[in-house]
C-alpha atoms as a PDB file:
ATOM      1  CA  UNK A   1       0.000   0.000   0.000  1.00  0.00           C
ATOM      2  CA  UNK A   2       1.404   3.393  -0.892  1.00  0.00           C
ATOM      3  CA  UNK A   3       2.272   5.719   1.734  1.00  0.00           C
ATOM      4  CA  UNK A   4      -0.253   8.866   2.389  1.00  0.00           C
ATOM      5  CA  UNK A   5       2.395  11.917   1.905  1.00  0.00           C
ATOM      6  CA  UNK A   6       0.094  14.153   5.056  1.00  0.00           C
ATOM      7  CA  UNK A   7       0.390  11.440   7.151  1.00  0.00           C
ATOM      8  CA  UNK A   8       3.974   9.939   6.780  1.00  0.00           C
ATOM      9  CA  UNK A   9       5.027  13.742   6.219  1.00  0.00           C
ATOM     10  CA  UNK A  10       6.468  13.163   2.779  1.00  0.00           C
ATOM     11  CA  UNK A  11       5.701  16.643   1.303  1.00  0.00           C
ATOM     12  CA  UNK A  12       8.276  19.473   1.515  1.00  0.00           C
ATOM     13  CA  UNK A  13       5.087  21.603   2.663  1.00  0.00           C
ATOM     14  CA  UNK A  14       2.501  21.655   4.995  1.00  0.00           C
ATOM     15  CA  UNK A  15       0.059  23.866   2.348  1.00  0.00           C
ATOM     16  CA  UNK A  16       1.034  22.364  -1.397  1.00  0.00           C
ATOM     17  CA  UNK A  17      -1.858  24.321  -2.924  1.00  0.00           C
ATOM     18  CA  UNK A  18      -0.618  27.181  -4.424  1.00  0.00           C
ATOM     19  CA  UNK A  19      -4.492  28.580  -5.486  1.00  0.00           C
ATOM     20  CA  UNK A  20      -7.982  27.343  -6.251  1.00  0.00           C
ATOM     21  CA  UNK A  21     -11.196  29.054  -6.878  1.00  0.00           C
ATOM     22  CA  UNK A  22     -13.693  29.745  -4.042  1.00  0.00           C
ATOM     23  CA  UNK A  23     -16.078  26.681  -3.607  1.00  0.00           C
ATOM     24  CA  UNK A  24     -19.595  27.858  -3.735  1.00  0.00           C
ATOM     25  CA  UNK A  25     -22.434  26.323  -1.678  1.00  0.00           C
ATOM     26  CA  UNK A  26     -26.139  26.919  -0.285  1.00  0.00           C
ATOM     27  CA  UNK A  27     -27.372  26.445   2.944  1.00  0.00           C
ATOM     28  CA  UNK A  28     -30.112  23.258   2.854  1.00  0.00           C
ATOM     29  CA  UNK A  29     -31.017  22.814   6.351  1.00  0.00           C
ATOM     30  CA  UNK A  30     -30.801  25.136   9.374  1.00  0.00           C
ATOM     31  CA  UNK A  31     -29.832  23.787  12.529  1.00  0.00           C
ATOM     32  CA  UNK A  32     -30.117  24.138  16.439  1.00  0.00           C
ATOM     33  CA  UNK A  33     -27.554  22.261  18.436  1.00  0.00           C
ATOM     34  CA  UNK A  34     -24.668  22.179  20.749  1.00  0.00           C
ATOM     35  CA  UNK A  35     -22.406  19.350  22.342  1.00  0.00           C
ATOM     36  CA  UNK A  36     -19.918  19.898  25.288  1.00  0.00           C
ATOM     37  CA  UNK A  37     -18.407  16.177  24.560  1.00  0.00           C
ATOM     38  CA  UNK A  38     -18.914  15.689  20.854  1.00  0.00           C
ATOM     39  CA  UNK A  39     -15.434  13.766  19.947  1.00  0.00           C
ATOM     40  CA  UNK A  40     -15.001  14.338  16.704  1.00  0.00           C
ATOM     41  CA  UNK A  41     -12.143  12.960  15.487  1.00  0.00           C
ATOM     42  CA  UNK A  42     -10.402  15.269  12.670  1.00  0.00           C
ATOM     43  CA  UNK A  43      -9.393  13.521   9.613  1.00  0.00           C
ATOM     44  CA  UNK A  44      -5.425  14.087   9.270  1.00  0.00           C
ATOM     45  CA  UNK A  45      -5.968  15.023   5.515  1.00  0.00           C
ATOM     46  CA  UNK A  46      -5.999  19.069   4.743  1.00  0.00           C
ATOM     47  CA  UNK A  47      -8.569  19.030   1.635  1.00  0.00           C
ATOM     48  CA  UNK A  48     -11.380  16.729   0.318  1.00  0.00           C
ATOM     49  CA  UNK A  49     -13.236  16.859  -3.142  1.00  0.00           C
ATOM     50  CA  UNK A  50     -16.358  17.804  -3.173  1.00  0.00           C
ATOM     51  CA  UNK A  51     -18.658  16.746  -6.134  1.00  0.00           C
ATOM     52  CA  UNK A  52     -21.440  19.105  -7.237  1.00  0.00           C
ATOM     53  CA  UNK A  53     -24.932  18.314  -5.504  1.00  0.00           C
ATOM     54  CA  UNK A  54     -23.394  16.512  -2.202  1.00  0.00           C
ATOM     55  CA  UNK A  55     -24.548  17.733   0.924  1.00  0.00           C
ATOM     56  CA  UNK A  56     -22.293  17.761   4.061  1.00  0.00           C
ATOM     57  CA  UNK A  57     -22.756  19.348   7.694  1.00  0.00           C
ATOM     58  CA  UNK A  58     -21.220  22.852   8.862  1.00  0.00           C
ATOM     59  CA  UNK A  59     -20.445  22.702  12.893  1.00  0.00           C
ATOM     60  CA  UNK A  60     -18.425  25.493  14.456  1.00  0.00           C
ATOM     61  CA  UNK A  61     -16.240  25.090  17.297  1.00  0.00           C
ATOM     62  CA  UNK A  62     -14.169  27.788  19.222  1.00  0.00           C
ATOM     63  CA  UNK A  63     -11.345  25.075  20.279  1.00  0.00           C
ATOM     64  CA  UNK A  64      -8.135  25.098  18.720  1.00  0.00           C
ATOM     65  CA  UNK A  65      -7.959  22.830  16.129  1.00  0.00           C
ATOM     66  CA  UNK A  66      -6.540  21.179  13.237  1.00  0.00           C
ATOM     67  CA  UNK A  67      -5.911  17.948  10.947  1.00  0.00           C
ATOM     68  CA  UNK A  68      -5.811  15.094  13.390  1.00  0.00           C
ATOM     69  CA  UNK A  69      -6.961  16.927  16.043  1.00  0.00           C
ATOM     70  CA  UNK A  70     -10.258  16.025  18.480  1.00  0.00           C
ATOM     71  CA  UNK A  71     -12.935  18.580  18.741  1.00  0.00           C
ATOM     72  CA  UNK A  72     -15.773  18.497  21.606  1.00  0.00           C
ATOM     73  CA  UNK A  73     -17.196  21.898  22.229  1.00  0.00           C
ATOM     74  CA  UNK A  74     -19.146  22.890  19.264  1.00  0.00           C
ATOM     75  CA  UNK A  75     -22.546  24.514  17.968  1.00  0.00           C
ATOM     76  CA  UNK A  76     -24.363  23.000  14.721  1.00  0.00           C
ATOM     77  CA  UNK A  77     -24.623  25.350  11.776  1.00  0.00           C
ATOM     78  CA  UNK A  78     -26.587  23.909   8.893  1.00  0.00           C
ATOM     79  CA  UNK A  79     -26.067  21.035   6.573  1.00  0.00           C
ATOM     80  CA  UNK A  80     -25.371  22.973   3.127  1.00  0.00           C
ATOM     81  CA  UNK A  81     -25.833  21.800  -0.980  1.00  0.00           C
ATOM     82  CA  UNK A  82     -22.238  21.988  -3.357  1.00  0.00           C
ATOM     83  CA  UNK A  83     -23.322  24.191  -6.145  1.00  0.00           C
ATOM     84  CA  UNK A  84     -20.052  23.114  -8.472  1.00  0.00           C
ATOM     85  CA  UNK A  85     -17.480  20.544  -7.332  1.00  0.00           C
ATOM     86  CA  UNK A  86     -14.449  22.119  -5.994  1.00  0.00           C
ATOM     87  CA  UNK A  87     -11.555  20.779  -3.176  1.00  0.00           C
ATOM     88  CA  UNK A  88     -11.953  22.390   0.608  1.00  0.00           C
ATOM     89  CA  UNK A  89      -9.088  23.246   1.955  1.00  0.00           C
ATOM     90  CA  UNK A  90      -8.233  23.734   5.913  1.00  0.00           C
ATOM     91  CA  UNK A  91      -7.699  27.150   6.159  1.00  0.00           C
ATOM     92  CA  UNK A  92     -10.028  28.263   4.114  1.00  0.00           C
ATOM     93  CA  UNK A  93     -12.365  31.687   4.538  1.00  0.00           C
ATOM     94  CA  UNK A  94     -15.916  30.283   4.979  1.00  0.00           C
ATOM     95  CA  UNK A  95     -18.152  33.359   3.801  1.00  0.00           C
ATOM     96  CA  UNK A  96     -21.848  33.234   4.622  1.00  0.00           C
ATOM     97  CA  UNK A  97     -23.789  35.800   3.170  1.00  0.00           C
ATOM     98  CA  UNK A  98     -20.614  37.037   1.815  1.00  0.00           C
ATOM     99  CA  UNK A  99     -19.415  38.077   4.972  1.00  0.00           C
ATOM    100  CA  UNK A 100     -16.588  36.417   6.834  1.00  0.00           C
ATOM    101  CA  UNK A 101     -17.109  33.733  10.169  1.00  0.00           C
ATOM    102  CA  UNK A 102     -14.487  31.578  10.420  1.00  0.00           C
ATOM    103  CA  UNK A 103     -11.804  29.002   9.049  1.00  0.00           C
ATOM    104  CA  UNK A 104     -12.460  25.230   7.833  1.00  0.00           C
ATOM    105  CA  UNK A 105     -10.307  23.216  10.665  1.00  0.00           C
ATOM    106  CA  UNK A 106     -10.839  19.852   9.275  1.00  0.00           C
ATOM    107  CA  UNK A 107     -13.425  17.079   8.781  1.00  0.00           C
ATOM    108  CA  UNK A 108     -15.134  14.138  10.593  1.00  0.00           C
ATOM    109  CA  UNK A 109     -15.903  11.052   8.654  1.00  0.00           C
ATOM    110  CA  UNK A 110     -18.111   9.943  11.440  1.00  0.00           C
ATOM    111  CA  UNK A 111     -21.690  10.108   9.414  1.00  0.00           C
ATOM    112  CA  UNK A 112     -19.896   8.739   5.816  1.00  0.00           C
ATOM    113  CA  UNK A 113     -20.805   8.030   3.250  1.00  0.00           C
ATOM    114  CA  UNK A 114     -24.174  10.204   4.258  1.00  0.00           C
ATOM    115  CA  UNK A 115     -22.648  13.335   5.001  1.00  0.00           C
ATOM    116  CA  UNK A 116     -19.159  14.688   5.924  1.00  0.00           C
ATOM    117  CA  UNK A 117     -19.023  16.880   9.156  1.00  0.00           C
ATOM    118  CA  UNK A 118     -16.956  20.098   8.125  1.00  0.00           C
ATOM    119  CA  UNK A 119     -15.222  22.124  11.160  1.00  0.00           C
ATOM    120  CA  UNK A 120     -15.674  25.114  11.163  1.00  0.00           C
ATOM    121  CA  UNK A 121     -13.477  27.379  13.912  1.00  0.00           C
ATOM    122  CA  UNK A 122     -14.077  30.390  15.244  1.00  0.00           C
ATOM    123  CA  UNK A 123     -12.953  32.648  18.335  1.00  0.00           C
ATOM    124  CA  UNK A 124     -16.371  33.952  18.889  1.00  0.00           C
ATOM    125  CA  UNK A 125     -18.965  32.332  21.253  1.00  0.00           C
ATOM    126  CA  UNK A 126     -20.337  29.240  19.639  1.00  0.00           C
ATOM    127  CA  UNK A 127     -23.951  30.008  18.427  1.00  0.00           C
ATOM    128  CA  UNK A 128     -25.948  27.670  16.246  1.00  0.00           C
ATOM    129  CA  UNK A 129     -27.505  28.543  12.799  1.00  0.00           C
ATOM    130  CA  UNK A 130     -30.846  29.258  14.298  1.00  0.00           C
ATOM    131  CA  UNK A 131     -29.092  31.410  16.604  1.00  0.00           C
ATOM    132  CA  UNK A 132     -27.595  33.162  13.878  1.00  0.00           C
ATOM    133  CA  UNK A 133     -30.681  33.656  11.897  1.00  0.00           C
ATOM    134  CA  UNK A 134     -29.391  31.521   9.009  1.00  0.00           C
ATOM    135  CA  UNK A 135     -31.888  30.584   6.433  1.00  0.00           C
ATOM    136  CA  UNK A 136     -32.490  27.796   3.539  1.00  0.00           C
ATOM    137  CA  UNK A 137     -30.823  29.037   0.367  1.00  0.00           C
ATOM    138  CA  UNK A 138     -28.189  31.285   1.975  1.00  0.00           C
ATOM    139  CA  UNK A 139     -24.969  31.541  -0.200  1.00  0.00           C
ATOM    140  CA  UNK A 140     -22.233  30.098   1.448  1.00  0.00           C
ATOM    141  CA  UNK A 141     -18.331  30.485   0.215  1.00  0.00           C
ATOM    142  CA  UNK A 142     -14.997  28.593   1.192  1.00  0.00           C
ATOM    143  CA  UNK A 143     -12.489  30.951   0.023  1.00  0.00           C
ATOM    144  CA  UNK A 144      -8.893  29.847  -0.091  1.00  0.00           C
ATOM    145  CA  UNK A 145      -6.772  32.218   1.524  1.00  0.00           C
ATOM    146  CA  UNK A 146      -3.054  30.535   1.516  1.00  0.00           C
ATOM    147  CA  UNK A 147      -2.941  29.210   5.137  1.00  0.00           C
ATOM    148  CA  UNK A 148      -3.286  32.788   6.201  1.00  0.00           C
ATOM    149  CA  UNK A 149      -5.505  33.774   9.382  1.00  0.00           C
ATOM    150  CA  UNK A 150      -4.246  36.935   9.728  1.00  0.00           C
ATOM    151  CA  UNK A 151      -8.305  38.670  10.276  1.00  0.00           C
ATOM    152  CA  UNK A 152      -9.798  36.401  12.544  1.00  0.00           C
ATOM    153  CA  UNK A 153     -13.619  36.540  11.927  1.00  0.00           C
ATOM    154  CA  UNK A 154     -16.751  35.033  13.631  1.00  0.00           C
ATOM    155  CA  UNK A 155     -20.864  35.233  13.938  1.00  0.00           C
ATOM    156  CA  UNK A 156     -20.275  38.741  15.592  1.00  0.00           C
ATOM    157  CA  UNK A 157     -20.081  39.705  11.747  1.00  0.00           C
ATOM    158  CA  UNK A 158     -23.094  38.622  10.089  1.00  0.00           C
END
């Protein structure tokens, strides 16, 4: 079996994208949730494919995190529809509304093949979507922003 370059650290860089276009989504379902003890076990991979039409889960968590990491405070945002396949990236801008709330942290395969659970973090206090007045068909954008965090954002702005 090949090696996995993230994982046996084979590449001579942790971000080997260079530039991709923002991935473009809308919001499907609005949710209304929260978990002190979730465990969610971050995938050590930085990007996935997504295809066009999937639908995958947003949750939002103020804890530090990254590939590999485990996340167990968090609020649930909304599961959300890919309007044209793209590749995520951790580190990525997530836009909603087309204003700025946080950076993709990583992803949970706990739910697969249903639904991937996408991180979302954020230094703001954890709100859900409801709380945030999200609504069915809000545009949603993962922008790629070259492992830069340099404005951190959160719900404060929408």
């Amino acid at each position: 079996m090949p090696l996995d370059p993230y994982i046996n650290r084979l590449l001579d860089s942790d971000l080997p994208c260079a530039d991709k276009p923002p991935l473009v989504a809308r919001i499907n379902t609005v949710l209304h949730a929260r978990a002190d003890h979730r465990g969610l076990e971050l995938s050590p991979f930085p990007s996935r494919a997504v295809l066009k039409n999937e639908i995958h889960e947003l949750i939002v968590t103020a804890e530090e995190a990254k590939p590999g990491d485990s996340v167990n405070q968090i609020a649930y945002l909304c599961f959300f529809e890919v309007l044209e396949s793209g590749v995520l990236w951790t580190g990525d801008l997530l836009e909603i509304n087309g204003k700025p709330y946080g950076y993709l942290a990583g992803y949970d395969f706990s739910h697969m093949p249903n639904h991937m659970n996408i991180v979302i973090q954020t230094r703001e206090p954890l709100q859900t979507g409801f709380e945030l007045n999200l609504k069915p068909d809000d545009p949603l954008r993962f922008v790629f922003v070259h492992g830069k965090k340099d404005l951190w954002v959160g719900p404060s702005v929408l």
